[in-house]
PDB file of N, CA and C in Angstrom:
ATOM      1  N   UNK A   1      20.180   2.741 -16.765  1.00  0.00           N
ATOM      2  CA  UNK A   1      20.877   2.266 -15.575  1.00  0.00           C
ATOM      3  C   UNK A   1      20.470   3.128 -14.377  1.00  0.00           C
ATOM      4  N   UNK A   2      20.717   2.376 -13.701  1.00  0.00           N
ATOM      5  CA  UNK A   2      19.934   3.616 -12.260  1.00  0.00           C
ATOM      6  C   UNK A   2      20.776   4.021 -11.281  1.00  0.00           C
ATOM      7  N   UNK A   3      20.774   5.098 -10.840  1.00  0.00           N
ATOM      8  CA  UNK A   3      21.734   6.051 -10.354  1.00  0.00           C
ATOM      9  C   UNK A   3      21.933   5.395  -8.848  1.00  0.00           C
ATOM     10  N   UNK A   4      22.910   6.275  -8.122  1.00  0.00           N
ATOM     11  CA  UNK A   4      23.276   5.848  -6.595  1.00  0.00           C
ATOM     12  C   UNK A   4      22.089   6.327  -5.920  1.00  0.00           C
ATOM     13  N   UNK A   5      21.186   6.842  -5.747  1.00  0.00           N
ATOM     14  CA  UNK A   5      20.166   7.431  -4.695  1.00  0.00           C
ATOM     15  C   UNK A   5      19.032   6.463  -5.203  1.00  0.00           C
ATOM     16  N   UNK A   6      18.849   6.180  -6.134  1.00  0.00           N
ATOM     17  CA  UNK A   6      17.730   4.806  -6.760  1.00  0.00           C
ATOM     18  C   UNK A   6      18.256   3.596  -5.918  1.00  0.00           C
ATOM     19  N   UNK A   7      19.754   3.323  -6.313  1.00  0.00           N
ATOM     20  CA  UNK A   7      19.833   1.785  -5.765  1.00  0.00           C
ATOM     21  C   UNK A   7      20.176   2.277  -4.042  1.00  0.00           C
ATOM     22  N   UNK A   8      19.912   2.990  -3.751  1.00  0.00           N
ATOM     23  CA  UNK A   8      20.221   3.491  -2.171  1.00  0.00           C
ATOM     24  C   UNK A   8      18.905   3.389  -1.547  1.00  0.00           C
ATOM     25  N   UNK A   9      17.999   3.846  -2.405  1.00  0.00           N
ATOM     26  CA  UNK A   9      16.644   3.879  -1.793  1.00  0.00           C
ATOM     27  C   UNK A   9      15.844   2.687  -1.976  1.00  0.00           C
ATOM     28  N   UNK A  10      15.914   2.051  -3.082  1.00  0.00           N
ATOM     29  CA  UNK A  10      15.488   0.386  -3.206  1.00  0.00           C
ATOM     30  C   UNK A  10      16.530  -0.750  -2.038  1.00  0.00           C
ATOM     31  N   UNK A  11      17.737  -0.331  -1.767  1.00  0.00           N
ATOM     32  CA  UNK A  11      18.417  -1.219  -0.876  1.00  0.00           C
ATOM     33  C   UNK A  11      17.841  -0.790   0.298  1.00  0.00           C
ATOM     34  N   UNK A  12      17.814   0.526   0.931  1.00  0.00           N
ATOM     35  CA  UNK A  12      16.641   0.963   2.251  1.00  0.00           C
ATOM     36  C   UNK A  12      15.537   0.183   2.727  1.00  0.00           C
ATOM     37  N   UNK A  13      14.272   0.201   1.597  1.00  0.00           N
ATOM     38  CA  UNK A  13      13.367  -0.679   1.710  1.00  0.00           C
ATOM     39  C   UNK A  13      14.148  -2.218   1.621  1.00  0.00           C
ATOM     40  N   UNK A  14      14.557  -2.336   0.889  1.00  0.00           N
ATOM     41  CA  UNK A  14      14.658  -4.099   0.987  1.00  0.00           C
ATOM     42  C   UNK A  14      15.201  -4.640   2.546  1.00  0.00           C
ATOM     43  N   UNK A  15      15.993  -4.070   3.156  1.00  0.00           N
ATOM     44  CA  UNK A  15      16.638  -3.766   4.476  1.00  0.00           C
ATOM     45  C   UNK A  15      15.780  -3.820   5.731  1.00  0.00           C
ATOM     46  N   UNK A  16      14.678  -2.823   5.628  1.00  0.00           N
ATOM     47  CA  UNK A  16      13.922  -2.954   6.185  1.00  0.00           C
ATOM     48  C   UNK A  16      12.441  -4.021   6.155  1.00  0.00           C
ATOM     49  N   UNK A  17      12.630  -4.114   5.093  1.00  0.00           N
ATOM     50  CA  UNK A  17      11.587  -5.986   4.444  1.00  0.00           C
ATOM     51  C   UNK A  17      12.435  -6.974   5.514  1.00  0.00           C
ATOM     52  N   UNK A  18      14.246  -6.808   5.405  1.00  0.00           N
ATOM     53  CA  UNK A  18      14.460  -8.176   6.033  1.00  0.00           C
ATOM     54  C   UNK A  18      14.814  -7.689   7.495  1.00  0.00           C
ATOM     55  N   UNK A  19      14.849  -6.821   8.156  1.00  0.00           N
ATOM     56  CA  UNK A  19      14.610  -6.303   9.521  1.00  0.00           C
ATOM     57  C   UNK A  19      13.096  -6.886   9.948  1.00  0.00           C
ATOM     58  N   UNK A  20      11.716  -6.670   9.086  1.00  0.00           N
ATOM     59  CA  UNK A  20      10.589  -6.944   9.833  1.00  0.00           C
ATOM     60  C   UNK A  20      10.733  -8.218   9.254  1.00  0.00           C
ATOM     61  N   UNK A  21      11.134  -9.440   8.648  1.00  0.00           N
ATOM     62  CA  UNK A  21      11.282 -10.693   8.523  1.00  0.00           C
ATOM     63  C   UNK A  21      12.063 -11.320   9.677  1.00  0.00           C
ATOM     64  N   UNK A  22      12.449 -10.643   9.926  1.00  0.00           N
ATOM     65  CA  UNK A  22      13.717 -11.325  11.788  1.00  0.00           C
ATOM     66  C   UNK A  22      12.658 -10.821  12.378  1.00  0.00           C
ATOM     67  N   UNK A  23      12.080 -10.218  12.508  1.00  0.00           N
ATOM     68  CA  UNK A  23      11.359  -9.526  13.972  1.00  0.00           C
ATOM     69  C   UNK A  23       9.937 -10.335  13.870  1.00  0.00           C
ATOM     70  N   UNK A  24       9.458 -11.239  12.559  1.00  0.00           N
ATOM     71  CA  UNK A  24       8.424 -11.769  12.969  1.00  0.00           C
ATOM     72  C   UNK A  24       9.210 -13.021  13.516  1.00  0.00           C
ATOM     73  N   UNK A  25      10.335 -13.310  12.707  1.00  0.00           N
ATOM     74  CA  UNK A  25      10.520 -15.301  12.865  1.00  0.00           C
ATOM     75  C   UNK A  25      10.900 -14.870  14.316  1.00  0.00           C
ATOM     76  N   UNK A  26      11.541 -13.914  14.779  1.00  0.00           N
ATOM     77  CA  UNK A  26      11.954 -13.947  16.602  1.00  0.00           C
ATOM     78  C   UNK A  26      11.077 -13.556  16.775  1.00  0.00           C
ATOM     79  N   UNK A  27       9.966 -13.096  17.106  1.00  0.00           N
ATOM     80  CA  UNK A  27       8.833 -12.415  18.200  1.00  0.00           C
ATOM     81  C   UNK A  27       9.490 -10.999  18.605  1.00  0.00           C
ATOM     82  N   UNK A  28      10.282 -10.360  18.228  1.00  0.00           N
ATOM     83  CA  UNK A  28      10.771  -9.695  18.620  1.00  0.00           C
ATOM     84  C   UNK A  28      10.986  -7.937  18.318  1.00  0.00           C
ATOM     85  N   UNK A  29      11.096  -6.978  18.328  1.00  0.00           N
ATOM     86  CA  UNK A  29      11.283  -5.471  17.789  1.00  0.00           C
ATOM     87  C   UNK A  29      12.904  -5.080  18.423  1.00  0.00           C
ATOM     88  N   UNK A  30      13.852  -4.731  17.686  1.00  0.00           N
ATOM     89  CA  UNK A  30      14.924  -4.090  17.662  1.00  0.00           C
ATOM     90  C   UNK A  30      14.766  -2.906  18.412  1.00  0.00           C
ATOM     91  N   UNK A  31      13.789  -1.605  17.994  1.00  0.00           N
ATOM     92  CA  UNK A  31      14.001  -0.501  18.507  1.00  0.00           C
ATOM     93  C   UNK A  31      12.934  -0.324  19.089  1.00  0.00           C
ATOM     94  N   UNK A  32      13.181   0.370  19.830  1.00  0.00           N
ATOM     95  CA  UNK A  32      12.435   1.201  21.122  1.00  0.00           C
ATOM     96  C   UNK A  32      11.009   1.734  20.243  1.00  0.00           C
ATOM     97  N   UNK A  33       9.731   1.913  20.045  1.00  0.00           N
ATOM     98  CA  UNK A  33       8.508   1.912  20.039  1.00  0.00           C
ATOM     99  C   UNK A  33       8.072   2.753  21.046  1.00  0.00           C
ATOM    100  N   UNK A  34       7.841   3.833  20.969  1.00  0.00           N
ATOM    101  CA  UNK A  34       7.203   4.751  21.577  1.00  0.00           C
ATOM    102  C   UNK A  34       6.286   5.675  21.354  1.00  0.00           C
ATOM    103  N   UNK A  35       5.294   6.205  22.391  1.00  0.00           N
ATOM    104  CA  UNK A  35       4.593   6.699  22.313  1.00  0.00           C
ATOM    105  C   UNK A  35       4.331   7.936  23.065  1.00  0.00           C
ATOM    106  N   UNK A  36       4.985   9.133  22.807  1.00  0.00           N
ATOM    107  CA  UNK A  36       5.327  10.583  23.613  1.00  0.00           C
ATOM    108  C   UNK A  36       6.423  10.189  24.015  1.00  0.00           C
ATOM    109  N   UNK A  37       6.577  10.114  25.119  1.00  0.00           N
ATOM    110  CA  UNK A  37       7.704   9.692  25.422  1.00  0.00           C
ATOM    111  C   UNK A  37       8.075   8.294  26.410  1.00  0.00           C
ATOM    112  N   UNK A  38       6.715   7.501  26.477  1.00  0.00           N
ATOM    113  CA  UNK A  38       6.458   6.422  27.076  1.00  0.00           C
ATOM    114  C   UNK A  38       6.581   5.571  25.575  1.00  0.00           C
ATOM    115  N   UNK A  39       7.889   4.285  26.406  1.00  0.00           N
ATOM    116  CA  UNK A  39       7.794   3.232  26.096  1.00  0.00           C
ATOM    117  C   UNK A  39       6.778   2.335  25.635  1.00  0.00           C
ATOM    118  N   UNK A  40       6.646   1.494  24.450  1.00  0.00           N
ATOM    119  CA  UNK A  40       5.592   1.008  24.411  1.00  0.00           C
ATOM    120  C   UNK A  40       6.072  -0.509  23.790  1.00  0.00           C
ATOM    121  N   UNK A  41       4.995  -1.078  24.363  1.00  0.00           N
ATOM    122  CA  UNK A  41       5.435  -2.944  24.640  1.00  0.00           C
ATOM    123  C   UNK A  41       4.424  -3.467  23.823  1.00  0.00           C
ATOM    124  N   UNK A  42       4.910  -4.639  23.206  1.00  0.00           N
ATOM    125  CA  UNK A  42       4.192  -5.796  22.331  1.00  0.00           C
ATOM    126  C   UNK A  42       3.414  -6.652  23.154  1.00  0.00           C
ATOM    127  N   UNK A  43       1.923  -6.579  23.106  1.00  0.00           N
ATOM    128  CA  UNK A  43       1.121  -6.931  24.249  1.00  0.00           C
ATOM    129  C   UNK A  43       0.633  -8.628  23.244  1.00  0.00           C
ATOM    130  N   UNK A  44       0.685  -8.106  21.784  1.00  0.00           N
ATOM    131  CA  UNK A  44       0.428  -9.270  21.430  1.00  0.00           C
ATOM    132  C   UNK A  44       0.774  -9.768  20.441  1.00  0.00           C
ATOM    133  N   UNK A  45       1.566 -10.959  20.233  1.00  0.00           N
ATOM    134  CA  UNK A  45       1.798 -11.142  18.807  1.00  0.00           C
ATOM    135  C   UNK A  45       1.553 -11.188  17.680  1.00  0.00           C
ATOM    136  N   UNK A  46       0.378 -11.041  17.569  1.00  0.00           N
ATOM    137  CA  UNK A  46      -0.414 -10.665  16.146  1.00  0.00           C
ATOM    138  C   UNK A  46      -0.028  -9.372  15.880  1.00  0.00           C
ATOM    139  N   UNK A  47       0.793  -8.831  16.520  1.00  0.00           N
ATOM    140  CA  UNK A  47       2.006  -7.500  15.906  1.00  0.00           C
ATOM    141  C   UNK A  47       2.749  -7.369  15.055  1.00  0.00           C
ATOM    142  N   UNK A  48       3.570  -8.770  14.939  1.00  0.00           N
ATOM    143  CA  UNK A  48       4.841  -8.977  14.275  1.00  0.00           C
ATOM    144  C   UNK A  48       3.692  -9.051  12.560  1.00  0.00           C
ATOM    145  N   UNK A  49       3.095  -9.675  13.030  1.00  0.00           N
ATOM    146  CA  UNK A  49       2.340 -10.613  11.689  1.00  0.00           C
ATOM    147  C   UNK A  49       1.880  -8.683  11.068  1.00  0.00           C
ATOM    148  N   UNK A  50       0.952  -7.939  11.696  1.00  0.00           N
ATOM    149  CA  UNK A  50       0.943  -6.678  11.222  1.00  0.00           C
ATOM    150  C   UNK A  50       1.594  -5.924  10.818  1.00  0.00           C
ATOM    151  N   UNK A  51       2.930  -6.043  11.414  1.00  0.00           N
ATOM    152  CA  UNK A  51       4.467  -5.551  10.941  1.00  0.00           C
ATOM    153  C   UNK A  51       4.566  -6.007   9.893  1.00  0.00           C
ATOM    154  N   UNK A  52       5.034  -6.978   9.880  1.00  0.00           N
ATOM    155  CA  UNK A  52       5.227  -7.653   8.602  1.00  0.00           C
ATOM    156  C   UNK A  52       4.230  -7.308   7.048  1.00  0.00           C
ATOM    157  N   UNK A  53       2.942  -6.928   7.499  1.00  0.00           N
ATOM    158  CA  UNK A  53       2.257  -6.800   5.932  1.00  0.00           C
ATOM    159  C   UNK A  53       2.167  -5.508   6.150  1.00  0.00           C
ATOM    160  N   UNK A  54       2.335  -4.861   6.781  1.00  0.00           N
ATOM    161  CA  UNK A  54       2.295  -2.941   6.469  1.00  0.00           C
ATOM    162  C   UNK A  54       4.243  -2.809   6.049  1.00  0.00           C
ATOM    163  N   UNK A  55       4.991  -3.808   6.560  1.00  0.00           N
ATOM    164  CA  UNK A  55       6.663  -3.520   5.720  1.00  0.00           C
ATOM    165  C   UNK A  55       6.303  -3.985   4.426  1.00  0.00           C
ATOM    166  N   UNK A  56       5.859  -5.239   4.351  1.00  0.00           N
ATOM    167  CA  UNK A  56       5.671  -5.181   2.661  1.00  0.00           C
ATOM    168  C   UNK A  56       5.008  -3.948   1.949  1.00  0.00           C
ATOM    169  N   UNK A  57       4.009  -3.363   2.089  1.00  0.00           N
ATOM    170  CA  UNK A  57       3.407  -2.548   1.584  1.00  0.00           C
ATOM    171  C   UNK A  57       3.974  -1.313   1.671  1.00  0.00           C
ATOM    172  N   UNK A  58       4.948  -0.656   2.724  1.00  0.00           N
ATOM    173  CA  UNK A  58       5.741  -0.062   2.582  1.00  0.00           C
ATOM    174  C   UNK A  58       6.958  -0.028   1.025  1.00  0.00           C
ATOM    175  N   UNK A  59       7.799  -1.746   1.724  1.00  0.00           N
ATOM    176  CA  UNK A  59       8.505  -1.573   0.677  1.00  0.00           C
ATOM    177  C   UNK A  59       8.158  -1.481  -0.966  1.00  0.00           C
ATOM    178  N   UNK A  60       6.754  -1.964  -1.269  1.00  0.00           N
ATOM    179  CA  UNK A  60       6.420  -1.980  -2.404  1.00  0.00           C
ATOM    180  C   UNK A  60       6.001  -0.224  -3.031  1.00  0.00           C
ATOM    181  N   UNK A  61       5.242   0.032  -1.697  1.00  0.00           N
ATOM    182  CA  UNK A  61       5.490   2.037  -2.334  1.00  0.00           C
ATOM    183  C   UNK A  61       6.793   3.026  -2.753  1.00  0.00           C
ATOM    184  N   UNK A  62       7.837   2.533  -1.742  1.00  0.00           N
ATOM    185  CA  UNK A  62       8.373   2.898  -1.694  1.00  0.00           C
ATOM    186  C   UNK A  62       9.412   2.244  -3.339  1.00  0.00           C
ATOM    187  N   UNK A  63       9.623   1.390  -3.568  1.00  0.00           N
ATOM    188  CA  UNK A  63      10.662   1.009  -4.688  1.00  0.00           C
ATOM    189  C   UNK A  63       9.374   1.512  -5.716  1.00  0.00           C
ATOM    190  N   UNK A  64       8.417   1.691  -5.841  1.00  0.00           N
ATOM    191  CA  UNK A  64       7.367   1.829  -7.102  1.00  0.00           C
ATOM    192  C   UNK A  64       7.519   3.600  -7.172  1.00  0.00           C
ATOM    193  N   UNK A  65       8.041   4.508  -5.436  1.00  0.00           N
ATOM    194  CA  UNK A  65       8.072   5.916  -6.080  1.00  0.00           C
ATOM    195  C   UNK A  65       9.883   5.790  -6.682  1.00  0.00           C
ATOM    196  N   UNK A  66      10.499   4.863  -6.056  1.00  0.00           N
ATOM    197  CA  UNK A  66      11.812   5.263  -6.718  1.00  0.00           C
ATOM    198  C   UNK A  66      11.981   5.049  -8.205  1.00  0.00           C
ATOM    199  N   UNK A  67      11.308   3.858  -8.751  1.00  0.00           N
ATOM    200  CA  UNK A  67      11.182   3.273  -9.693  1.00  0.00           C
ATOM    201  C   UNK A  67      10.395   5.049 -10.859  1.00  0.00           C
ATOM    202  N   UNK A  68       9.417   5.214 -10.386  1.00  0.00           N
ATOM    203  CA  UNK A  68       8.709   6.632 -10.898  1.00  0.00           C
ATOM    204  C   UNK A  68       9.789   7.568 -11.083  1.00  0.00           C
ATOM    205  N   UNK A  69      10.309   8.308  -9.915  1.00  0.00           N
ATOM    206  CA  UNK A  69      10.955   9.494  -9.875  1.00  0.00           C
ATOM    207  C   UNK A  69      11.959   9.210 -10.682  1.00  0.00           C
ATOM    208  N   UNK A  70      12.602   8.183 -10.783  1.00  0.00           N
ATOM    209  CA  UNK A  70      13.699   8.071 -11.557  1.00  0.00           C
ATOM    210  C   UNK A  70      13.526   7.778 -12.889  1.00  0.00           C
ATOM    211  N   UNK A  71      11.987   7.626 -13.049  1.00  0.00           N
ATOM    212  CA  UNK A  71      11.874   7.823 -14.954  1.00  0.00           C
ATOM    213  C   UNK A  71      11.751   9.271 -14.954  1.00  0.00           C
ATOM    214  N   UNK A  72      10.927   9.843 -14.115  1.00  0.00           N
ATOM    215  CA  UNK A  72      11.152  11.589 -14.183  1.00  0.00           C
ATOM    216  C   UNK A  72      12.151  12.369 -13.726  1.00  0.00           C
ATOM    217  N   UNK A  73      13.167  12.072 -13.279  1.00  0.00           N
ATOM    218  CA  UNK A  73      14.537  12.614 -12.472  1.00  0.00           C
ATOM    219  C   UNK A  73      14.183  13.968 -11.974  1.00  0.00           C
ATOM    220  N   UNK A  74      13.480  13.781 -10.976  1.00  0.00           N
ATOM    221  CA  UNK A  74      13.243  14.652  -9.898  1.00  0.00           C
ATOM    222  C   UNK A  74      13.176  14.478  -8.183  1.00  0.00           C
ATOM    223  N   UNK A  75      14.836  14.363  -8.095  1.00  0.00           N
ATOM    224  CA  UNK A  75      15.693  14.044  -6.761  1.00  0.00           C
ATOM    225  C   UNK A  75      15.323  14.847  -5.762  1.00  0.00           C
ATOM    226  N   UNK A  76      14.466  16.035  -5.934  1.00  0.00           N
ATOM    227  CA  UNK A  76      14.023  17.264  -4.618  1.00  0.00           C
ATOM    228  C   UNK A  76      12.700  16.724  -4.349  1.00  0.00           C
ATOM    229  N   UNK A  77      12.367  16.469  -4.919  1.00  0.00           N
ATOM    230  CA  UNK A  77      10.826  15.896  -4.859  1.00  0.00           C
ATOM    231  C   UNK A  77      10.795  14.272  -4.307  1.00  0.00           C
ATOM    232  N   UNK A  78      11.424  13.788  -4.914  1.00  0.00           N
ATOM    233  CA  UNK A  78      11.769  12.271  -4.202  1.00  0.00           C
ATOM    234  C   UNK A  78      11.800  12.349  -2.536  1.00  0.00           C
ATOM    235  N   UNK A  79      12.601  12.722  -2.442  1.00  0.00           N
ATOM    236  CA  UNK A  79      13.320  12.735  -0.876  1.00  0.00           C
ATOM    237  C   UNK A  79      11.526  13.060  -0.108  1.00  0.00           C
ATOM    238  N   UNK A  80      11.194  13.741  -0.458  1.00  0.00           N
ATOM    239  CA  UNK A  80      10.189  14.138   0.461  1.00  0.00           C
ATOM    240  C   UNK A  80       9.122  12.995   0.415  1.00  0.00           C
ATOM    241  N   UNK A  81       8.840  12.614  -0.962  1.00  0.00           N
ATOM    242  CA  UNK A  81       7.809  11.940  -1.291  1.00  0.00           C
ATOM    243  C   UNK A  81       8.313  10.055  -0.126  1.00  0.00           C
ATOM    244  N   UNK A  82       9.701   9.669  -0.560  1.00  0.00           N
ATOM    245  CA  UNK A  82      10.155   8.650  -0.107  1.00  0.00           C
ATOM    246  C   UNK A  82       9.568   9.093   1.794  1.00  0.00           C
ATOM    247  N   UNK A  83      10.447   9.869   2.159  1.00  0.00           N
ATOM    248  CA  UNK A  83      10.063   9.629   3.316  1.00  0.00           C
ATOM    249  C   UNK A  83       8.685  10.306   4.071  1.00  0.00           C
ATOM    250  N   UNK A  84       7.543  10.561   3.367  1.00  0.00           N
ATOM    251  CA  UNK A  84       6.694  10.844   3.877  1.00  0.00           C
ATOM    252  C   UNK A  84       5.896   9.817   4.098  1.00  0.00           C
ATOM    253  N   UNK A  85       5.907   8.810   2.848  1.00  0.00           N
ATOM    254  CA  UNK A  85       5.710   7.823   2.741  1.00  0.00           C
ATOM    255  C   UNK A  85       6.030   6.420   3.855  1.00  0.00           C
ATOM    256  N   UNK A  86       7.140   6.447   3.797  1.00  0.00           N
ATOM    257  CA  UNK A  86       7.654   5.457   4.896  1.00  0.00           C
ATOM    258  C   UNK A  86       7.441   6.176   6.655  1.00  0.00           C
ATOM    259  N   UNK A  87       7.411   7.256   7.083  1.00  0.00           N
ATOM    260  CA  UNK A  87       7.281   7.913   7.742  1.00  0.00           C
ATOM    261  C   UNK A  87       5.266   7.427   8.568  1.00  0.00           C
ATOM    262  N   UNK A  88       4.617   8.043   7.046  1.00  0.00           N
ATOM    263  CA  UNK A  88       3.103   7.624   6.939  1.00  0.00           C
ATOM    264  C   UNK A  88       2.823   6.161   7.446  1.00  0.00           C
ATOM    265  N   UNK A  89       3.194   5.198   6.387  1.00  0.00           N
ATOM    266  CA  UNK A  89       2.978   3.929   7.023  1.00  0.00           C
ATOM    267  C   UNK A  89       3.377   3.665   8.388  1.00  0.00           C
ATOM    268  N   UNK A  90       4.821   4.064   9.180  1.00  0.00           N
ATOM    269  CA  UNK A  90       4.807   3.572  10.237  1.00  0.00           C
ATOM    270  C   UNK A  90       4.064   3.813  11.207  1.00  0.00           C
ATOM    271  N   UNK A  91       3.923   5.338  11.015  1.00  0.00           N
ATOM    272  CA  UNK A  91       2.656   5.550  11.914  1.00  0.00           C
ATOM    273  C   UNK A  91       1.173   5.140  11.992  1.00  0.00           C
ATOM    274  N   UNK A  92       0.983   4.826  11.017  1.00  0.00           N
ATOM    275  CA  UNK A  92       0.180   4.099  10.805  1.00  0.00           C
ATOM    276  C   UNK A  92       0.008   2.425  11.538  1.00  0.00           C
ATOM    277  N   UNK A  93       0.738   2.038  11.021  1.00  0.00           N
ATOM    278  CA  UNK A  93       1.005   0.600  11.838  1.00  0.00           C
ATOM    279  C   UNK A  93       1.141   0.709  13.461  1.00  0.00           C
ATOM    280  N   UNK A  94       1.701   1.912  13.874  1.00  0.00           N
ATOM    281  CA  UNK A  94       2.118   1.984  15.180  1.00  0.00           C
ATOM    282  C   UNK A  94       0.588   2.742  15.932  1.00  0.00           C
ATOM    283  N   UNK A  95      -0.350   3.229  15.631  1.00  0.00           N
ATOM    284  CA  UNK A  95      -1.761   3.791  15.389  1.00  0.00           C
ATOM    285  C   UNK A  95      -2.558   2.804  15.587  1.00  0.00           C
ATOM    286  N   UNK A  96      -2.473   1.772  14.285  1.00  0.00           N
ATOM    287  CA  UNK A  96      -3.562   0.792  14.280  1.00  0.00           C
ATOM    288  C   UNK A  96      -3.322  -0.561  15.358  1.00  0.00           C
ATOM    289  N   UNK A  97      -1.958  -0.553  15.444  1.00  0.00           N
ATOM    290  CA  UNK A  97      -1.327  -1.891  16.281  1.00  0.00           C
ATOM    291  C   UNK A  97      -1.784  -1.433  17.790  1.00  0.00           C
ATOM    292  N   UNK A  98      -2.104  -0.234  18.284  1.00  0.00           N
ATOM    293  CA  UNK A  98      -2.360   0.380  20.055  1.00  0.00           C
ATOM    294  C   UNK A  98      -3.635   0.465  19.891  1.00  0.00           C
ATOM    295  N   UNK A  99      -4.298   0.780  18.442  1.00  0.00           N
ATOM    296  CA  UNK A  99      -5.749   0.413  18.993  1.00  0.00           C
ATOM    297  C   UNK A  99      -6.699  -0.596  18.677  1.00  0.00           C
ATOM    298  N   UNK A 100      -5.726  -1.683  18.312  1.00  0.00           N
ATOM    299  CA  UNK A 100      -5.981  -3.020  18.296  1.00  0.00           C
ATOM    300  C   UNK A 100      -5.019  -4.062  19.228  1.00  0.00           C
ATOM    301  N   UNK A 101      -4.742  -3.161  20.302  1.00  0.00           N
ATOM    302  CA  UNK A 101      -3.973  -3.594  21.464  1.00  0.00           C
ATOM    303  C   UNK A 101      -3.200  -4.631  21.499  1.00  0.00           C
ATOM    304  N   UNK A 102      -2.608  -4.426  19.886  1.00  0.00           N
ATOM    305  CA  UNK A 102      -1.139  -5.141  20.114  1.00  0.00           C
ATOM    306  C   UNK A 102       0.088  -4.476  20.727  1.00  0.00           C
ATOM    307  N   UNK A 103      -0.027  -3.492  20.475  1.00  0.00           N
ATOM    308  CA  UNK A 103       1.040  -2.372  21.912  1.00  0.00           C
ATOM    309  C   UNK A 103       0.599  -1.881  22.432  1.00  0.00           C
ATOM    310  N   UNK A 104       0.774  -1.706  24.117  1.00  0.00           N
ATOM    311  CA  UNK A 104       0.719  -1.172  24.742  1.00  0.00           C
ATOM    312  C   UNK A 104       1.533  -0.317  25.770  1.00  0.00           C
ATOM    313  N   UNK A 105       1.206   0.402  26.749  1.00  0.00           N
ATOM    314  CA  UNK A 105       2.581   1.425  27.475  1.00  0.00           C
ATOM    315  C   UNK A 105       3.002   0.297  28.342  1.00  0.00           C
ATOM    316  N   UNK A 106       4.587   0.394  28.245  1.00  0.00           N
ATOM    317  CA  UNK A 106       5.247   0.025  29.217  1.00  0.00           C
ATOM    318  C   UNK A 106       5.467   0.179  30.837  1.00  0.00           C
ATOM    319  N   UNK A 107       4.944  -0.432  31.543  1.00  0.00           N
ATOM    320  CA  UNK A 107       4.924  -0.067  32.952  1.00  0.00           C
ATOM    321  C   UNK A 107       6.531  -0.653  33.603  1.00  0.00           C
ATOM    322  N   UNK A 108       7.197   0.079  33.220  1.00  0.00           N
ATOM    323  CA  UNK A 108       8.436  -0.256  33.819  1.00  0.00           C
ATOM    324  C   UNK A 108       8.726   0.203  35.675  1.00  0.00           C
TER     325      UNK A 108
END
């Protein structure tokens, strides 16, 4: 049976699967996207669609280390591994999406 920090960390990812599922069907991003400390804007919609397959691939690392750590029950090691991970990909996505000029700085 799997403990509270397993089904905490598999409900996380799934959460965020259906956060970037609203944000493709609206065109839209919830939070602020930035870059230093400049704002940064969805220049093109082939964003959402990038969002969308770097969250899947997220959520699939992420439930496959919870799924792991919790056959090895090593909760100090998790934590780091989970969010370096999810941490990694976003930047990543947020990296590859500005220099494939789907975001760009906000000229407010």
């Amino acid at each position: 049976m799997l403990n509270i920090l397993s089904i905490s960390s598999i409900s996380i990812a799934l959460i965020f699967l259906v956060y970037s599922i609203i944000s493709y069907k609206k065109k839209s991003i919830i939070y602020a996207v930035r870059d230093g400390k400049e704002k940064v804007t969805v220049l093109k919609d082939d964003y959402y669609k990038m969002q969308l397959l770097f969250c899947v691939l997220n959520c699939i690392l992420l439930i496959l280390e919870t799924l792991i750590i919790y056959i090895h029950s090593n909760s100090g090691l998790f934590t780091l591994y989970y969010i370096g991970t999810f941490w990694i990909v976003n930047y990543l996505l947020k990296f590859m999406a500005i220099k494939m000029k789907y975001l760009g700085k906000c000229h407010e």
